[in-house]
Protein backbone atom coordinates (compact mmCIF):
# COMPACT_ATOMS: atom_id res chain seq x y z
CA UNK A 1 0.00 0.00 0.00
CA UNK A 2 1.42 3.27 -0.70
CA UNK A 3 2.14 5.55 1.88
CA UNK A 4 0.46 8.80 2.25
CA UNK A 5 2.17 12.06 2.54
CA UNK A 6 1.11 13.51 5.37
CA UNK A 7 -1.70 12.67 8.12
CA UNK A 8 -4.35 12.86 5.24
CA UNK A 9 -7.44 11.38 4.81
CA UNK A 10 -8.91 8.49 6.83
CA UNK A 11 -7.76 5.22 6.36
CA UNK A 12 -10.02 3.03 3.69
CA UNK A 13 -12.58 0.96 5.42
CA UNK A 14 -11.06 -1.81 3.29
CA UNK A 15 -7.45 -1.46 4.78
CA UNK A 16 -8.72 -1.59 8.30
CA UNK A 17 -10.45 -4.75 8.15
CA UNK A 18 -7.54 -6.53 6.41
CA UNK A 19 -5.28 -4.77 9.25
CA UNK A 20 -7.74 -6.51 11.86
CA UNK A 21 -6.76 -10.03 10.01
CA UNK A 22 -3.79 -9.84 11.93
CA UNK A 23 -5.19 -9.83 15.53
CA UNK A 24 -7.66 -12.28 14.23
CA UNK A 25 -5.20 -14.67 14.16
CA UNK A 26 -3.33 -13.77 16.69
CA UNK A 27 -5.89 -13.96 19.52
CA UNK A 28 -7.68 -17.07 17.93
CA UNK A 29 -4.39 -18.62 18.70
CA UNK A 30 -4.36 -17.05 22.03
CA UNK A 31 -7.91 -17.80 23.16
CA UNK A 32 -7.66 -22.08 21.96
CA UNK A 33 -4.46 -22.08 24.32
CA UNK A 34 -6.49 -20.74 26.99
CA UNK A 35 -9.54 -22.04 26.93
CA UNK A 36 -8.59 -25.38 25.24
CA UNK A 37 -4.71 -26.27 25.11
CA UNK A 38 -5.17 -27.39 28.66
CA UNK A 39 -7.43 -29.64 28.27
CA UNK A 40 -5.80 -31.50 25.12
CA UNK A 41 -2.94 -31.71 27.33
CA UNK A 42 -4.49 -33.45 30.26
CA UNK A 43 -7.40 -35.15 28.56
CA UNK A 44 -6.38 -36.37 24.92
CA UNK A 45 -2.75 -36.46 25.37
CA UNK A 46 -2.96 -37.98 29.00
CA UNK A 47 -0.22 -35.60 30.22
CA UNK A 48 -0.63 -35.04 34.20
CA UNK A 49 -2.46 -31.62 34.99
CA UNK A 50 0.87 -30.23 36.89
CA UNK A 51 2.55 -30.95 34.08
CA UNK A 52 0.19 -29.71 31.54
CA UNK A 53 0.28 -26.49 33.39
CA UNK A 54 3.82 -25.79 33.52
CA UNK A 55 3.76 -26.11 30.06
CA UNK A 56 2.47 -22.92 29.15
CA UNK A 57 4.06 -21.16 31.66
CA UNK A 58 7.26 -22.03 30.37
CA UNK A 59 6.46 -20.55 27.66
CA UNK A 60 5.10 -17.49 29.06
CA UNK A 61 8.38 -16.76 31.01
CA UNK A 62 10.05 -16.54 27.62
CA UNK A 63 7.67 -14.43 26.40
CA UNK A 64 8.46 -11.93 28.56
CA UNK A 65 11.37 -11.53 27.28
CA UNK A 66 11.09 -12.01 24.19
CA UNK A 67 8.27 -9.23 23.57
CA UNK A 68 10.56 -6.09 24.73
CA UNK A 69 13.46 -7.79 22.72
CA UNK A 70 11.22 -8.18 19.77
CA UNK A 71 10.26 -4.27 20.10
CA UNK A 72 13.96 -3.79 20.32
CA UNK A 73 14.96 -5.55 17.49
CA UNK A 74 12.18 -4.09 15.26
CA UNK A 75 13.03 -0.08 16.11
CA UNK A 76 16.19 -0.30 15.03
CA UNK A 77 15.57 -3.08 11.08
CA UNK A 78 16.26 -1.37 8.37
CA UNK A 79 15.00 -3.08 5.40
CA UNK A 80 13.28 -1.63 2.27
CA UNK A 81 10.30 -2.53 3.02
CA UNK A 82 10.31 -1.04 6.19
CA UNK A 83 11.04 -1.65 9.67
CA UNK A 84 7.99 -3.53 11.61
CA UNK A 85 6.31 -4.92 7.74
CA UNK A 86 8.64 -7.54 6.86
CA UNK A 87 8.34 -9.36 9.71
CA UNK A 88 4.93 -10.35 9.00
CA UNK A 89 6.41 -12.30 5.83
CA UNK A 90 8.91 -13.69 8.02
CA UNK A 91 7.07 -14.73 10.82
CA UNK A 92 3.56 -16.32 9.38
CA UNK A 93 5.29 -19.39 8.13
CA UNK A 94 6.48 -20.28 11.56
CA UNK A 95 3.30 -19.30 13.34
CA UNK A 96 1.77 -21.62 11.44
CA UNK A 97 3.28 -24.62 11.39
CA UNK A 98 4.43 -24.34 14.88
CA UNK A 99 0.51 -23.48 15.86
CA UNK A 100 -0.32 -27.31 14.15
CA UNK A 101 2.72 -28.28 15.73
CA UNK A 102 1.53 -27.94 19.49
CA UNK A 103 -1.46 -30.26 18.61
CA UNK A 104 0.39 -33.13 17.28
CA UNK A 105 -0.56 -36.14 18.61
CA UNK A 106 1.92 -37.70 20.92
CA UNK A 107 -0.01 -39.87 23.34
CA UNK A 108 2.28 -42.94 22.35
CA UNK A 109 5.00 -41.34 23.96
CA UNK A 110 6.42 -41.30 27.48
CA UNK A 111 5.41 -38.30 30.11
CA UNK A 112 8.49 -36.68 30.43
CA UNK A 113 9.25 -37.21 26.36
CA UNK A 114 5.36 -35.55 26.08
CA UNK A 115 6.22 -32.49 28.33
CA UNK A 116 9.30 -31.94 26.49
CA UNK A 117 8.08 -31.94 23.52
CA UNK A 118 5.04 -29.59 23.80
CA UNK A 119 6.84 -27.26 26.54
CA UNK A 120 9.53 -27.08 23.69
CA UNK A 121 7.18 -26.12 21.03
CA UNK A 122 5.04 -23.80 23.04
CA UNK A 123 8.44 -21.75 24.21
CA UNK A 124 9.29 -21.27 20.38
CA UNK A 125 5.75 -20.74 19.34
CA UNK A 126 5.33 -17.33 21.20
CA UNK A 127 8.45 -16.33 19.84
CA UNK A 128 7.10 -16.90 16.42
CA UNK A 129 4.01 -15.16 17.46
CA UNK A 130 5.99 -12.25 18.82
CA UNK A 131 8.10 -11.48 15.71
CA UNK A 132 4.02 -10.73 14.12
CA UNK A 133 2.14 -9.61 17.08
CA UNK A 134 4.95 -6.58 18.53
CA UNK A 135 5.27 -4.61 14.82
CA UNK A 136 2.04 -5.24 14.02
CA UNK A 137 0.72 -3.54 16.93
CA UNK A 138 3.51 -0.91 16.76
CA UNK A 139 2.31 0.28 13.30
CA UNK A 140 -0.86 2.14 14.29
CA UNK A 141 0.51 5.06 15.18
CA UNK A 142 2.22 5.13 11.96
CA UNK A 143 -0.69 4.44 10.04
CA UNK A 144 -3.27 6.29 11.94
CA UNK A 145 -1.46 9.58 13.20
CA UNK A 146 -4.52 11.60 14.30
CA UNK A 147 -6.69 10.05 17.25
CA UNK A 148 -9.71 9.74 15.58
CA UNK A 149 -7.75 7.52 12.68
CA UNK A 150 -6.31 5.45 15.84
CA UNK A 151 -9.51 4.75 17.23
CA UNK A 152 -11.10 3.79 14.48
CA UNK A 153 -8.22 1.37 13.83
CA UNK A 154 -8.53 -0.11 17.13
CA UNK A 155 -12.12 -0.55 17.28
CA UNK A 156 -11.51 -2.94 13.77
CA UNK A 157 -8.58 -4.68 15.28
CA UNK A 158 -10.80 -5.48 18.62
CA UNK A 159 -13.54 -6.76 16.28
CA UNK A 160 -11.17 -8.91 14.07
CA UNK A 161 -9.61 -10.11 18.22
CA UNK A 162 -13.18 -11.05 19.01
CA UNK A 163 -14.31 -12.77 15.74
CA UNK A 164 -11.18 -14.58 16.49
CA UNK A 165 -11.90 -15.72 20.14
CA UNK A 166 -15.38 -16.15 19.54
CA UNK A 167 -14.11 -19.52 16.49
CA UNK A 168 -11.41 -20.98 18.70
CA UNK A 169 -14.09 -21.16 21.57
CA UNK A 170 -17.38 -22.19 19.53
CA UNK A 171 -15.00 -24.25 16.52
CA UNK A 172 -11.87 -25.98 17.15
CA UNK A 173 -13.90 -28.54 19.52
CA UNK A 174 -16.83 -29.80 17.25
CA UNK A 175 -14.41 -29.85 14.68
CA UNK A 176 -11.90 -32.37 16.50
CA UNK A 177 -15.00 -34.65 16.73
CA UNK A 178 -16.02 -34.38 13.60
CA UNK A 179 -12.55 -35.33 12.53
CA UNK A 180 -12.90 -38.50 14.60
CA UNK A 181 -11.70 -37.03 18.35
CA UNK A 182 -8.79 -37.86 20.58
CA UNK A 183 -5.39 -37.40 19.32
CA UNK A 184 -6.13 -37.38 15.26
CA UNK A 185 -8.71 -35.39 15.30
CA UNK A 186 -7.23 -32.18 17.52
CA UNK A 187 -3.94 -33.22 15.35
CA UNK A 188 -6.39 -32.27 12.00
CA UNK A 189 -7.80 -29.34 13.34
CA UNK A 190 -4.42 -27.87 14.20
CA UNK A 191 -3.31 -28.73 10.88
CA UNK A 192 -6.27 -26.82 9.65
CA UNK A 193 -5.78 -23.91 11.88
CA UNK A 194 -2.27 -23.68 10.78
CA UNK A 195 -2.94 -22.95 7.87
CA UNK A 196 -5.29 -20.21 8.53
CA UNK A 197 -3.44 -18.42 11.02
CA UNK A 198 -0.74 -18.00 8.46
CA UNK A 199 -3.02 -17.08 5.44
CA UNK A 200 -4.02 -13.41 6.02
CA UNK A 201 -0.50 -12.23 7.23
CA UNK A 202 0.50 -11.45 2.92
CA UNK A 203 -2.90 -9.11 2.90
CA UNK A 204 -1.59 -7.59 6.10
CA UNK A 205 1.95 -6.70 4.82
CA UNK A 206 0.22 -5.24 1.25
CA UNK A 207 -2.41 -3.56 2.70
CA UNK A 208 -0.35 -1.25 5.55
CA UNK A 209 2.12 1.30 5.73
CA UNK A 210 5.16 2.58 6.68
CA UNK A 211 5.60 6.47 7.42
CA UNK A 212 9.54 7.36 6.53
CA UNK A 213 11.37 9.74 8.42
CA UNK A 214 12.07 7.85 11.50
CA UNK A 215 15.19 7.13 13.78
CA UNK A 216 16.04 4.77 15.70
CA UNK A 217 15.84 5.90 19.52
CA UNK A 218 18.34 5.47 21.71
CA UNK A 219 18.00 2.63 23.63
CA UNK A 220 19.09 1.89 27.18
CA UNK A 221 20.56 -1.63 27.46
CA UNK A 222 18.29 -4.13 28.01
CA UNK A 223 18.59 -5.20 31.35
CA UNK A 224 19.00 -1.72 32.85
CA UNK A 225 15.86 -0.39 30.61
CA UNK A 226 14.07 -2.98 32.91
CA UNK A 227 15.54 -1.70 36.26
CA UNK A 228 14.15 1.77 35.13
CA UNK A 229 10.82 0.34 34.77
CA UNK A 230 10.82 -1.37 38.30
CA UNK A 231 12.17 1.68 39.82
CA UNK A 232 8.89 3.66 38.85
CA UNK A 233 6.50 3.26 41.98
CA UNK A 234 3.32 4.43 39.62
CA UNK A 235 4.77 1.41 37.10
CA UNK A 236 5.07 -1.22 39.34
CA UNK A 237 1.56 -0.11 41.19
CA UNK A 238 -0.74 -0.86 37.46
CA UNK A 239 1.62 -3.33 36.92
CA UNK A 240 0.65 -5.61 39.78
CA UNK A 241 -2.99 -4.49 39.35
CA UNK A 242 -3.02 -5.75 35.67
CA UNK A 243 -1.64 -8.72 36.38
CA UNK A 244 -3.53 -10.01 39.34
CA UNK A 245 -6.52 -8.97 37.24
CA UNK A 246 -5.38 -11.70 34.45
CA UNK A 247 -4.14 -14.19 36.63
CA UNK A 248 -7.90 -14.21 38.06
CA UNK A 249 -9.51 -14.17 34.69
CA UNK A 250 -7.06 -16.84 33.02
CA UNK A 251 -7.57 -19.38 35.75
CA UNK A 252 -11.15 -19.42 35.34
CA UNK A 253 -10.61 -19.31 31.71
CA UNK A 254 -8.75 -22.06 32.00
CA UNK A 255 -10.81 -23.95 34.34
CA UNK A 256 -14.09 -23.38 32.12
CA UNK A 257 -14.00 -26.51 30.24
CA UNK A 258 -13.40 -28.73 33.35
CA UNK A 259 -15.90 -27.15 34.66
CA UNK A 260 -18.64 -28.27 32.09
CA UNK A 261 -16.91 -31.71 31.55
CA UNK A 262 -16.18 -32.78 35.11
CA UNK A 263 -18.43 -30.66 37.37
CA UNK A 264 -21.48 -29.71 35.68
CA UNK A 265 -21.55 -32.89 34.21
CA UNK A 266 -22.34 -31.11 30.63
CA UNK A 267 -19.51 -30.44 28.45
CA UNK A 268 -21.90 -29.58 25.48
CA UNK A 269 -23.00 -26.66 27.05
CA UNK A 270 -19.04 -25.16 27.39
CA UNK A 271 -19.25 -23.82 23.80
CA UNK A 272 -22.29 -22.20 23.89
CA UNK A 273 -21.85 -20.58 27.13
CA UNK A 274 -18.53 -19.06 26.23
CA UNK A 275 -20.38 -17.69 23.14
CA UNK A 276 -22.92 -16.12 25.37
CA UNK A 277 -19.50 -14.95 27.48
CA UNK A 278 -18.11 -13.54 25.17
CA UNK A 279 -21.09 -11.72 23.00
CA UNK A 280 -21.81 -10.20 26.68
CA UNK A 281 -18.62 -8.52 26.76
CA UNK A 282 -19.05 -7.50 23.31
CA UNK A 283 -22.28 -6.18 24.19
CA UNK A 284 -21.33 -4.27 27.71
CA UNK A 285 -18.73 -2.47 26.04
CA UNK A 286 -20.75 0.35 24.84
CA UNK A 287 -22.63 0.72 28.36
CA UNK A 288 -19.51 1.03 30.11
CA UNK A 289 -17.46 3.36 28.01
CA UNK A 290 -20.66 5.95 28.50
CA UNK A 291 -20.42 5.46 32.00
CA UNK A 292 -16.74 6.57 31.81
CA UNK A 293 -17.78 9.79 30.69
CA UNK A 294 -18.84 10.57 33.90
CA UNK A 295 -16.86 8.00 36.05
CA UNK A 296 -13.38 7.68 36.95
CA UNK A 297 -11.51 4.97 35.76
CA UNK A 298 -10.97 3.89 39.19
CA UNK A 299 -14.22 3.54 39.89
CA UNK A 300 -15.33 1.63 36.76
CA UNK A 301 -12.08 -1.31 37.62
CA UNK A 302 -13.96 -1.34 40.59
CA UNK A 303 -17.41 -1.96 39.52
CA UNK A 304 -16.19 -4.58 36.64
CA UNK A 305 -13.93 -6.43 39.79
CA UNK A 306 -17.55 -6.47 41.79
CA UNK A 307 -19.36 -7.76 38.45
CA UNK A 308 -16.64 -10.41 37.69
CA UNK A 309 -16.49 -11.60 41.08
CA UNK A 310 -20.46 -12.09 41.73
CA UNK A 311 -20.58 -14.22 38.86
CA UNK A 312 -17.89 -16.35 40.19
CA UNK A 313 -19.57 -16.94 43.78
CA UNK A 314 -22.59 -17.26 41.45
CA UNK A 315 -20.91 -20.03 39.59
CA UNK A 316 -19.03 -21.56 42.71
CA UNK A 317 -22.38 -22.62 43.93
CA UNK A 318 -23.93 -23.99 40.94
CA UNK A 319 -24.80 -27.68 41.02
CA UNK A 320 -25.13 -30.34 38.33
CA UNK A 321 -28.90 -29.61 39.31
CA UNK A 322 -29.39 -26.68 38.07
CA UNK A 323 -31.09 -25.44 34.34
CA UNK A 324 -28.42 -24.39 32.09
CA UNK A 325 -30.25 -20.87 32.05
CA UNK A 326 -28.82 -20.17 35.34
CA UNK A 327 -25.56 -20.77 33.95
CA UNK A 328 -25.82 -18.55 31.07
CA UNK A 329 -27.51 -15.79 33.04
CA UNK A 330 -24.02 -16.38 35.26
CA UNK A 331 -21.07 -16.56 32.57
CA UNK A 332 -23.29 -13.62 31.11
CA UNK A 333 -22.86 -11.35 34.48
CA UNK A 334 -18.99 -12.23 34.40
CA UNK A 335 -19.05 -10.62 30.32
CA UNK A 336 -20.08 -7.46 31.94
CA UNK A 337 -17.10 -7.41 34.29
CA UNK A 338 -15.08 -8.47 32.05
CA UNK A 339 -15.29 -5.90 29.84
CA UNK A 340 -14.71 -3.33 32.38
């Protein structure tokens, strides 16, 4: 796409939907290994739940790493085609293949062999991941340099995130059935999904831009750019507060589908209730950015925090007895906090 001189007009409608292809893939990759990675782990794969949960954090660890590196390493390329663009051609064959990688079937083998193997792949797969997800993310403010522009962007990119978390939740799981189940059938889909995460990532690079005129800025080394960071009380304050925030909301992720299966007694209804989840939060949105119009932000991470943890108690004492309506009206309550 050719690059516009100056902050010009708004951004075709057409390039900001193939823009939000990117975080489509991206978080449909994110949202199967929460919601679903687990479980393949423990319950296809036969790997033993401590195990199957150090395997992601493994691979989390690196990520944190790898993510400032990444930034790093993309302010300062220097290639024709720009300096955050060509990593989307040389990233999407890896995220693909190493997405159908992690669900290969390999039941047959021994535990520690299995934990290896998928620990191993998971660690290089968010580095794959990272070398798309960090320039992609840092070319909105290139492409979009008024406010406006950048919101519009965004609000594409969340919908493309959402379409994207809404298939790996409602999809990948019929689909492994329908390919026979167990250890062939999430093996197929992965294959499948492989494919289609790195599909759109061509479109991506053709259809955005690169503003010239930039340098490099100077960088502190690495590890002392991170002692800065911790040395900022306000830093490490949101820090902490984000963070205990998504440890709370990926554990129950997490625990959703063992929920339905083992609990509940009705793993049919996980899909469909993490539809309803998830078109709640989609739906809430709206209500609660014009209620920060008038509220701080403070008080709205409070009311979401009340909202998300009501519909946990509310969930805690569910029983196998109870109508799936109660459930949805539940999971549907926790959407609404959520999304604050």
């Amino acid at each position: 796409m050719q690059e516009p001189s100056g902050p010009g007009p708004a951004l075709p409608t057409r390039a900001k939907v193939i823009y939000a292809l990117g975080d489509h893939t991206v978080n449909l990759a994110l949202s199967s290994l929460l919601f679903l990675y687990p479980f393949f782990l423990t319950d296809v794969i036969g790997l033993r739940a401590s195990l199957a949960g150090l395997v992601p954090l493994v691979g989390r660890a690196i990520d944190a790493f790898s993510d400032p590196l990444m930034g790093r390493l993309s302010d300062a390329t220097r290639l024709r085609a720009g300096r955050r663009r060509p990593y989307f051609l040389m990233g999407m064959i890896p995220f693909g293949l190493l997405y159908a990688a992690l669900w290969a079937d390999r039941s047959g083998s021994g535990e520690a062999a299995q934990f290896a193997y998928y620990a191993g792949v998971y660690a290089v797969f968010v580095v794959a991941m990272t070398v798309l997800s960090v320039p992609y993310l840092a070319l909105i403010p290139e492409m979009a340099p008024s406010y406006q522009e950048r919101t519009a962007v965004n609000a594409f990119r969340a919908a493309g995130a959402i379409c994207g978390t809404l298939l790996a939740a409602t999809a990948m799981r019929p689909l492994a059935e329908l390919f026979g189940g167990g250890g062939r059938g999430w093996a197929t889909v992965g294959m499948i999904a492989g494919l289609y995460l790195a599909l759109p990532w061509p479109f991506v690079f053709r259809s955005t831009f690169e503003r010239g005129g930039h340098r490099a800025p100077k960088q502190l080394p690495f590890f002392a750019s991170l002692r800065s960071l911790a040395e900022h009380r306000s830093y490490r304050s949101l820090t902490g507060l984000f963070l205990l925030g998504r440890i709370a909301i990926d554990l129950t992720s997490t625990m959703f589908i063992y929920y339905f299966t083992y609990w509940l007694a009705r793993p049919e209804d996980f899909g469909p209730t993490l539809g309803l989840f998830l078109l709640s939060v989609v739906g809430s949105l709206p209500l609660w950015l014009r209620i920060s119009r008038y509220v701080d932000k403070r008080t709205i991470f409070l009311l979401g925090a009340v909202s998300w943890v009501g519909s946990q108690m509310f969930l805690l004492a569910a029983t196998p007895a109870w109508p799936p309506l109660w459930i949805y009206v539940g999971a549907a309550i926790g959407g609404v906090g959520y999304a604050a």
